[in-house]
Protein backbone atom coordinates (compact mmCIF):
# COMPACT_ATOMS: atom_id res chain seq x y z
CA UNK A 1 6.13 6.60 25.10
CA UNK A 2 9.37 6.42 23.34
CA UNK A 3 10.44 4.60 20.00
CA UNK A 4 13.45 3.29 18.67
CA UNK A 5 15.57 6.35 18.63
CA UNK A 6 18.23 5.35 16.44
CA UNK A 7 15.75 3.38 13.51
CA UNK A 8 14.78 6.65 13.02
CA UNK A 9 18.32 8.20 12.98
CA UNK A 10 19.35 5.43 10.60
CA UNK A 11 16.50 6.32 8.70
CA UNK A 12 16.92 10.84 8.50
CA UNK A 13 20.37 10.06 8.08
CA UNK A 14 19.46 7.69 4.73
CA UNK A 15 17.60 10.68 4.01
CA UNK A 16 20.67 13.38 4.38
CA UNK A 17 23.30 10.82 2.60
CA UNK A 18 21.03 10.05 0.07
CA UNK A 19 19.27 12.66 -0.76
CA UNK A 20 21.73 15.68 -0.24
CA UNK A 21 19.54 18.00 -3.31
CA UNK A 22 16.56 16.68 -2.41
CA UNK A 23 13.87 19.61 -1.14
CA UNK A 24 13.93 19.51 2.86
CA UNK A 25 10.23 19.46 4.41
CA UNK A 26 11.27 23.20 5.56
CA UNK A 27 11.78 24.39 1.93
CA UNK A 28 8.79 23.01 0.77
CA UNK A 29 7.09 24.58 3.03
CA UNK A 30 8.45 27.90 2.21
CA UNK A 31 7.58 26.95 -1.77
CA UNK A 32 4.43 26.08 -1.32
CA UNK A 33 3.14 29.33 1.61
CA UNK A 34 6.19 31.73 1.02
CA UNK A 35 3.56 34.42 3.38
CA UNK A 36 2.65 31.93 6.00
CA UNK A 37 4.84 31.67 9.33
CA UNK A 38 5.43 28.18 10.25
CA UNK A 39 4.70 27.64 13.66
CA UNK A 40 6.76 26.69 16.75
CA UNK A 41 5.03 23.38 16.91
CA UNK A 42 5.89 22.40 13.38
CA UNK A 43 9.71 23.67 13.81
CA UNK A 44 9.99 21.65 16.90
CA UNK A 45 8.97 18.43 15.06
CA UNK A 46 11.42 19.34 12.14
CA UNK A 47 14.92 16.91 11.86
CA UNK A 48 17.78 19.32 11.41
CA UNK A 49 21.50 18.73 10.58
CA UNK A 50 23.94 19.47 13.19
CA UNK A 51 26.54 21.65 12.43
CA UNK A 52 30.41 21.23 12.88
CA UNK A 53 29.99 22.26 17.25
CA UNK A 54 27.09 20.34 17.36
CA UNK A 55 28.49 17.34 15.62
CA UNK A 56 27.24 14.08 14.90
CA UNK A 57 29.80 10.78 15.10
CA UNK A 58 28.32 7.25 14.48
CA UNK A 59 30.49 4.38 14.84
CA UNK A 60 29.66 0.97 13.65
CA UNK A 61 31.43 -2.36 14.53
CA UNK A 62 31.09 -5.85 15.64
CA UNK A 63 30.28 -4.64 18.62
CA UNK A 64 27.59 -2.86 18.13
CA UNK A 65 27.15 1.14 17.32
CA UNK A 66 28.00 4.20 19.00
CA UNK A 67 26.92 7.47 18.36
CA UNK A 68 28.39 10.45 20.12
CA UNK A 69 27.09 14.27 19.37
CA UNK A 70 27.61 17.41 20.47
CA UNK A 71 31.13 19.61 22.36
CA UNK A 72 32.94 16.80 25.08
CA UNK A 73 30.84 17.81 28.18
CA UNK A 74 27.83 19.03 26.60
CA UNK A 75 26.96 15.84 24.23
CA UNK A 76 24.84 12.99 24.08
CA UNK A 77 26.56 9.13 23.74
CA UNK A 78 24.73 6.05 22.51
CA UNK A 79 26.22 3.17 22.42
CA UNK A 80 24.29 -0.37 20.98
CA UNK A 81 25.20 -4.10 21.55
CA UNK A 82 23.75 -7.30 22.44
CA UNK A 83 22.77 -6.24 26.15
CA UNK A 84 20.65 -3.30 25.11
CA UNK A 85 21.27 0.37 24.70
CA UNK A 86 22.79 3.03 26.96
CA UNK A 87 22.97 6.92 26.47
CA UNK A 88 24.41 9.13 28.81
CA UNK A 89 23.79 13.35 27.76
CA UNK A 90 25.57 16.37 29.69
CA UNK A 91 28.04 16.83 32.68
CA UNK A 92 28.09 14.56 35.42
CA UNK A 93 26.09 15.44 37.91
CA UNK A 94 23.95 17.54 35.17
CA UNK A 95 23.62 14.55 33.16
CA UNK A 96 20.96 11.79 31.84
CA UNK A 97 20.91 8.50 31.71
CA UNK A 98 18.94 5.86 29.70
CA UNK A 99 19.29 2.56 29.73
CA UNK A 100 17.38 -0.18 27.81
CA UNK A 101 17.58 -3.61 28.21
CA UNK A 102 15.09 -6.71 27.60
CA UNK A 103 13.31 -5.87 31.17
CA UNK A 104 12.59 -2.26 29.63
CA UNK A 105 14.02 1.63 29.55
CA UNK A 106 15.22 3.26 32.95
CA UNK A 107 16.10 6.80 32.41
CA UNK A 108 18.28 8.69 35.44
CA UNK A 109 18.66 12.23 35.13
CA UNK A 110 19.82 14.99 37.59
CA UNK A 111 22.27 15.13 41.08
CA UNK A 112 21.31 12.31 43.05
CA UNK A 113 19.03 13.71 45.51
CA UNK A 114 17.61 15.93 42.82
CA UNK A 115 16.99 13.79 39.90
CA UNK A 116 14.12 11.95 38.34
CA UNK A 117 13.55 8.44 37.43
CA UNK A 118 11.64 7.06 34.78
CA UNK A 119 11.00 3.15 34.19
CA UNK A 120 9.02 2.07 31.00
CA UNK A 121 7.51 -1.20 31.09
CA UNK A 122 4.85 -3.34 29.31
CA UNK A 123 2.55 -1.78 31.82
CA UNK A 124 3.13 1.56 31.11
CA UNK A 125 5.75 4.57 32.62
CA UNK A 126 6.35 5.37 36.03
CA UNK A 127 8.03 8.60 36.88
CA UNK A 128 9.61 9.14 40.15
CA UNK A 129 10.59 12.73 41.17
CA UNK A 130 12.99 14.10 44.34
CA UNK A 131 13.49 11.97 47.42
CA UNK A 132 11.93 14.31 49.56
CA UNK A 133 8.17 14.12 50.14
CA UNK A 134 5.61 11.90 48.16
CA UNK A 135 6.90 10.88 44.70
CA UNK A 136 4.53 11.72 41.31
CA UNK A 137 3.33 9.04 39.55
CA UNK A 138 2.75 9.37 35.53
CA UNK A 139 0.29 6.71 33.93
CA UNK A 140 -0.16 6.22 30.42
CA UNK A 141 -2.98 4.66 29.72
CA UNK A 142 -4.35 3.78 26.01
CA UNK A 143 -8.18 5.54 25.33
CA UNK A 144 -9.62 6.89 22.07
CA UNK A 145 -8.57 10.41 21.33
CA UNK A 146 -10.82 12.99 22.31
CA UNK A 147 -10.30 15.24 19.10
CA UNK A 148 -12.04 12.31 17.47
CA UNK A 149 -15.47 13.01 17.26
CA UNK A 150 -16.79 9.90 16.24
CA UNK A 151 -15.68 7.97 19.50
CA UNK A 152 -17.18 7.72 22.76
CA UNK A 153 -15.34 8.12 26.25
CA UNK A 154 -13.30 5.76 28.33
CA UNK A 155 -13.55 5.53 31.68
CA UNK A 156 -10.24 6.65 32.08
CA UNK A 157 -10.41 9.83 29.97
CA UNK A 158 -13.59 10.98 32.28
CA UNK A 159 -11.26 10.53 35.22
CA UNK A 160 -7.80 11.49 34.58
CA UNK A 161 -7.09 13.29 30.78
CA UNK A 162 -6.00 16.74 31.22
CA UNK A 163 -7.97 17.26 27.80
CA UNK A 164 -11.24 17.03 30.10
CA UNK A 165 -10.28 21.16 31.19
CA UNK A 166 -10.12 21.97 27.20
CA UNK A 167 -13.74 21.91 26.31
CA UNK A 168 -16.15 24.77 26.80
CA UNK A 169 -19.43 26.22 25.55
CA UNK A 170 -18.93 29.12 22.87
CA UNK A 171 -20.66 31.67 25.06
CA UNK A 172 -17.84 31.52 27.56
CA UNK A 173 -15.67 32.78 25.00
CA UNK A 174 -14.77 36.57 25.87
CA UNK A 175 -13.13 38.54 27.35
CA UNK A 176 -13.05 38.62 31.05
CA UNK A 177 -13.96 34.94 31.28
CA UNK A 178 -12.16 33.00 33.47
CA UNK A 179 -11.42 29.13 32.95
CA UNK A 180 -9.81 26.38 34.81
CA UNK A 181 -7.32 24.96 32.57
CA UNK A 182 -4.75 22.54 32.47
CA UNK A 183 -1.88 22.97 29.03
CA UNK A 184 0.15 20.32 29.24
CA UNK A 185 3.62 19.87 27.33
CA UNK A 186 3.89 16.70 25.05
CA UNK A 187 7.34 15.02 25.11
CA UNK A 188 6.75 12.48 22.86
CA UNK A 189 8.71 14.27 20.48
CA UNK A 190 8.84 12.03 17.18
CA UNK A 191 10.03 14.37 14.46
CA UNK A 192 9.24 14.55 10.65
CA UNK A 193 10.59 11.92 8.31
CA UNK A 194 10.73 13.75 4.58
CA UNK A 195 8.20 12.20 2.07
CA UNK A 196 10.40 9.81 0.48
CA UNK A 197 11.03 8.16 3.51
CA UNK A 198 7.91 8.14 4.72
CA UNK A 199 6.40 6.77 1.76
CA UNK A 200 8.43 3.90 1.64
CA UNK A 201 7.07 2.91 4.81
CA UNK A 202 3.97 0.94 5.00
CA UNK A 203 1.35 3.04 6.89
CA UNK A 204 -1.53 0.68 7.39
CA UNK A 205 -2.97 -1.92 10.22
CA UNK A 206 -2.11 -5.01 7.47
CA UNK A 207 1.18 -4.00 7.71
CA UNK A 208 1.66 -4.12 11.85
CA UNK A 209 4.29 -7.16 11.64
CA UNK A 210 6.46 -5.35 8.69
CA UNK A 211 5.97 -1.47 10.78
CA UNK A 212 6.69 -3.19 14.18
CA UNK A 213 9.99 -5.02 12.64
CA UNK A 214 11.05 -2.04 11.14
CA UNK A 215 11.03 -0.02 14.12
CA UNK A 216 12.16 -2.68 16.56
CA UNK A 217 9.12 -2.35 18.12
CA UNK A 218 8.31 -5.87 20.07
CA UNK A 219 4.66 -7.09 19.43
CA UNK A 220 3.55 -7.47 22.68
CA UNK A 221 4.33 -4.00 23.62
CA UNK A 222 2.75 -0.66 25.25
CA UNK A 223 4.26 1.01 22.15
CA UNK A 224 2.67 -1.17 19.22
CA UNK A 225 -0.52 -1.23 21.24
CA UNK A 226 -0.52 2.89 20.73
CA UNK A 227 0.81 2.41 17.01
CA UNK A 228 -1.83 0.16 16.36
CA UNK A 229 -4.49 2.23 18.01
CA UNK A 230 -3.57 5.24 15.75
CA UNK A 231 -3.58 3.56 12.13
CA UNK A 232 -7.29 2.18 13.45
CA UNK A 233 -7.91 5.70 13.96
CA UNK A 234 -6.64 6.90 10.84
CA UNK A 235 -8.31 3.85 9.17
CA UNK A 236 -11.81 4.30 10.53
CA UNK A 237 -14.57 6.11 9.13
CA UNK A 238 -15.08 9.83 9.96
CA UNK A 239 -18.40 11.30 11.22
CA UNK A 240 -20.85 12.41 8.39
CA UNK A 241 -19.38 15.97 6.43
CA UNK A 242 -15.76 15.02 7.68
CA UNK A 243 -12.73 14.93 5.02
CA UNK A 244 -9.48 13.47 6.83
CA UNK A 245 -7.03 12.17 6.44
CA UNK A 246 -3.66 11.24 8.18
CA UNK A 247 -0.28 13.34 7.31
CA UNK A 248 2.81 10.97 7.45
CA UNK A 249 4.75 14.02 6.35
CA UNK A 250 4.79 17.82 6.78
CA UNK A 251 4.40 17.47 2.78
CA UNK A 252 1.48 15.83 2.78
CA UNK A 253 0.04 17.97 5.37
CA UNK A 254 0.64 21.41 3.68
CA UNK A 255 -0.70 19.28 0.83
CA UNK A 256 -3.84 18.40 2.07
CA UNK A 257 -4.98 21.44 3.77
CA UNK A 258 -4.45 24.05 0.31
CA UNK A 259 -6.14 21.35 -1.65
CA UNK A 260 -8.96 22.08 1.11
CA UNK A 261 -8.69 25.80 1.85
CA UNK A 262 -6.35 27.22 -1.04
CA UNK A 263 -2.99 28.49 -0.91
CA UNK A 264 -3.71 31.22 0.83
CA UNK A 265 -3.58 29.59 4.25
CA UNK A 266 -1.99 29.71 7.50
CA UNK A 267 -1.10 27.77 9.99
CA UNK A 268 -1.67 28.61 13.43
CA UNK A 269 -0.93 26.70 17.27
CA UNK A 270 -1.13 26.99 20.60
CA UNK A 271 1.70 28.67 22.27
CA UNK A 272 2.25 28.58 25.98
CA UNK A 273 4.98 30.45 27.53
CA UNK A 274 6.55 28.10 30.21
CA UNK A 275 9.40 25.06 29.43
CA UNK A 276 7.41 23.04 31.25
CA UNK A 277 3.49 21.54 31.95
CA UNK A 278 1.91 24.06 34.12
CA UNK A 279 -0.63 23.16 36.81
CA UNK A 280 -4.65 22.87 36.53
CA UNK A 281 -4.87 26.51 37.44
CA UNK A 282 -7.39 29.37 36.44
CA UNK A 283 -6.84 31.47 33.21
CA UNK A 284 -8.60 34.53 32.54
CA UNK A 285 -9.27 35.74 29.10
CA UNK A 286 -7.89 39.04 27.91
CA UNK A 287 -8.42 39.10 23.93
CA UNK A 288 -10.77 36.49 21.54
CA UNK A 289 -10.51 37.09 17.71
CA UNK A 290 -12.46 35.14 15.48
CA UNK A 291 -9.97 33.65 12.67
CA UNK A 292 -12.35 31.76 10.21
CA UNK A 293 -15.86 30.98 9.82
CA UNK A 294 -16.66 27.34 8.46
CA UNK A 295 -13.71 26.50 6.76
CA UNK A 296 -11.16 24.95 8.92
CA UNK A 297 -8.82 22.37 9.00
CA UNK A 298 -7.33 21.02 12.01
CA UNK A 299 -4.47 18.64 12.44
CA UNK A 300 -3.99 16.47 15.79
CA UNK A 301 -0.94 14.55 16.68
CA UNK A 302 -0.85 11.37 17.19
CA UNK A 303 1.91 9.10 18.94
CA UNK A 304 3.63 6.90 16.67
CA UNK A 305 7.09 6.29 15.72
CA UNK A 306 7.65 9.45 13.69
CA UNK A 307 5.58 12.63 13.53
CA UNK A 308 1.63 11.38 11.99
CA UNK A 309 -0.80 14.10 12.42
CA UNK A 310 -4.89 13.56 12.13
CA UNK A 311 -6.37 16.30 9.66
CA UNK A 312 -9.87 17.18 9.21
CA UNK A 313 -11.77 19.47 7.47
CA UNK A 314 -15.25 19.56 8.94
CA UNK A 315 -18.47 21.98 8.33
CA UNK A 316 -19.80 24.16 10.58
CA UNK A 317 -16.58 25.08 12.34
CA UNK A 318 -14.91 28.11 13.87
CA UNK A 319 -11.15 29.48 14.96
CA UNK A 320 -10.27 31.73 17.64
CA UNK A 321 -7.15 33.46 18.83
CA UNK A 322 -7.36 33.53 22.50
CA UNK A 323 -4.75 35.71 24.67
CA UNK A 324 -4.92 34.94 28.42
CA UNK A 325 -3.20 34.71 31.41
CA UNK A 326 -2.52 32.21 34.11
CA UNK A 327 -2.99 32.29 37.82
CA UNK A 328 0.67 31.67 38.07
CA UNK A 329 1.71 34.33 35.89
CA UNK A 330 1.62 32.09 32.45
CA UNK A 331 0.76 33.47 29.16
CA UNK A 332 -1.09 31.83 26.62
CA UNK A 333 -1.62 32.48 23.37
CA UNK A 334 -4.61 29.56 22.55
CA UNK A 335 -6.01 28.45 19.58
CA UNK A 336 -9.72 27.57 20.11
CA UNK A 337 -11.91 26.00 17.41
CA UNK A 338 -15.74 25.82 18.13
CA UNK A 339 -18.13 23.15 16.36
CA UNK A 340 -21.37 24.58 15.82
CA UNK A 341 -22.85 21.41 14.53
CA UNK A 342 -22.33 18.32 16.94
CA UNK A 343 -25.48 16.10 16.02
CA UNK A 344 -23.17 13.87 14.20
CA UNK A 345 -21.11 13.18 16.72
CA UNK A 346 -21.06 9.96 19.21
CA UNK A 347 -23.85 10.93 22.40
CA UNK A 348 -20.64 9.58 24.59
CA UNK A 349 -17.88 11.82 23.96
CA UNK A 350 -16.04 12.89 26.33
CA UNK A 351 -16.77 17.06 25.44
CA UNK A 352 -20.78 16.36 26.03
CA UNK A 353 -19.90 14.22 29.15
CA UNK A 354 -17.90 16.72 30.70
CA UNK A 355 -20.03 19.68 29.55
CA UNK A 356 -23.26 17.93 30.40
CA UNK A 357 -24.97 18.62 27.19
CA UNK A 358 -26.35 16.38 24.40
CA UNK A 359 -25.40 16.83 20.66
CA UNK A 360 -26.51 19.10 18.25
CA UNK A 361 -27.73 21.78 21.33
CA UNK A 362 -25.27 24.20 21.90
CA UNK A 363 -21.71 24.94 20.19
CA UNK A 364 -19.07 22.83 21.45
CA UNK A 365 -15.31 24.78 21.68
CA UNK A 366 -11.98 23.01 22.77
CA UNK A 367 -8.61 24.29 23.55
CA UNK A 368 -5.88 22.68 21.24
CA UNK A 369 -2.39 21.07 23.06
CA UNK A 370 0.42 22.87 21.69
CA UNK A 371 1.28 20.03 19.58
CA UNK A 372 -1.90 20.46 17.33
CA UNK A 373 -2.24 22.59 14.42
CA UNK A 374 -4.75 24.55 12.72
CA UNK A 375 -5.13 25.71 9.14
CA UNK A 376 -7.40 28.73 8.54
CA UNK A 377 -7.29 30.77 4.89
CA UNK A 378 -6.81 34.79 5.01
């Protein structure tokens, strides 16, 4: 799923015009936990400015707009008008191309023989890999999020979510205990908007027309079907003992989770050492430290037009550092956070489904995605 990239451009660059003192999400953060590391997950979601080699032009006529960054030969060029948008990154040959139009987004990257192929329609995306061989096919499908402990299953998440290899009972959780799991990289990529901006933005399902028109996002699409989907989640009510609430800023999250757990917090993620997804393989466990002992807070992301991430502080919860190492060679360094009360939760999610288990038996553990964040104190 990808958004309007340059509505949110227009919007950070508002933001670096406008507000050129203004306290960057990055120096708050160093205000507010000068002793806490800020983790590779949060940097990657952080807008920074280019500097003078990796420059950023935008040109704006009657023809549309045109924004051009980085060296000649290693830059990225987006140009705007009435037929749709185009953006064309890298060498020829090395290069990628997207191209949206009223019929969707086709993206083209790679040599021709060796590229990949990605068409985004109201149905969903299709990814087409190689020539040689059967291509893969990539579904996105809408479901309930599976960190979300008050919803039940879909049929599709029992079937096809990678998150069905995260959960696992706390007794498998030592050394020498070998799991099939599946990490998979996220590349819905929607960055950080500073607090300002993202206040000024209404955040709630009332607001759907006003969000949708701000982000050029048509009505009738796959991506305000997802939008919608998360402020319903963020709107709902959480499972008895839950406090959450949704971050529309790294602010507000560093906000919310001292006024929970005190400044003397950090943040922690999972980090998996590979550029890309790796396979459903077998991982064997090398090292588990417990981190925290009933006073957590975790933070999921959710897909939206800018970076929104689901916190929750719930009782009865645990955090582990987990070391292991992949079948393949790939090294993981997990966070795991086990749930030692689950009565509360709904008798159909998908962890007591795939676990075959009911709720409130045994303590229920999960894996977090690399783009997921957990806040224990020290």
């Amino acid at each position: 799923m990808k958004f309007n990239l340059l509505n949110i451009c227009a919007l950070l660059s508002v933001a670096l015009v406008g507000g050129s003192h203004a306290v960057t999400p990055e120096v708050y953060w160093k205000s507010v936990l000068p002793n806490s590391r800020m983790p590779k997950s949060i940097k990657d979601l952080l807008y920074t400015e280019w500097n003078d080699e990796k420059n950023t032009v935008v040109g704006v006529g009657k023809g549309g707009v045109g924004v051009h960054t980085g060296k000649p030969g290693k830059r990225t060029d987006v140009g705007v008008g009435k037929g749709g948008v185009g953006v064309h990154t890298g060498k020829p040959g090395k290069r990628t191309d997207v191209g949206v139009g009223k019929g969707g987004v086709g993206v083209h990257t790679g040599k021709h023989g060796k590229r990949t192929d990605v068409g985004v329609g109201k149905g969903g995306v299709e990814v087409h890999t190689g020539h040689k061989g059967k291509p893969v096919y990539v579904g996105v499908h809408k479901g309930p999020n599976p960190f979300l402990y008050n919803y039940a299953a879909s049929e599709n998440q029992l079937t096809d979510n990678p998150n069905v290899a995260l959960f696992f009972v706390e007794n498998d959780l030592h050394q020498g205990t070998e799991m099939n799991l599946h990490f998979t990289k996220n590349d819905e990529k929607s960055t950080f908007l500073p607090r300002k901006i993202a206040d000024s933005i209404p955040f709630s399902s009332k607001n759907l027309p006003q969000i949708y028109n701000e982000f050029s996002v048509k009505p009738d699409s796959m991506e305000a079907e997802i939008m919608k989907q998360t402020l319903n989640e963020c709107e709902s009510k959480g499972i008895e003992g839950e406090e959450k609430y949704c971050a529309t800023s790294l602010e507000s999250m560093v906000d919310f989770s001292t006024a929970k757990l005190g400044k003397h917090v950090k943040a922690i993620s999972t980090e998996v050492n590979a550029k890309e997804s790796t396979p459903l393989q077998k991982y064997k466990i090398e090292v588990a430290k417990k981190l925290a002992a009933n006073k957590v807070v975790v933070c999921h992301k959710q897909n939206y037009a800018y970076a929104v991430f689901y916190c929750h502080k719930t009782v009865s919860t645990k955090a582990y550092a987990v070391s292991m190492s992949g079948a393949d060679g790939t090294k993981v360094n997990a966070v795991a956070v086990c749930h030692t009360d689950t009565a509360k939760w709904n008798p159909k999610h998908l962890a007591f489904q795939v676990l075959k288990v009911k709720p409130g038996t045994v303590p229920i553990c999960h894996f977090l995605p690399e783009d997921h964040v957990v806040w224990v104190p020290y």
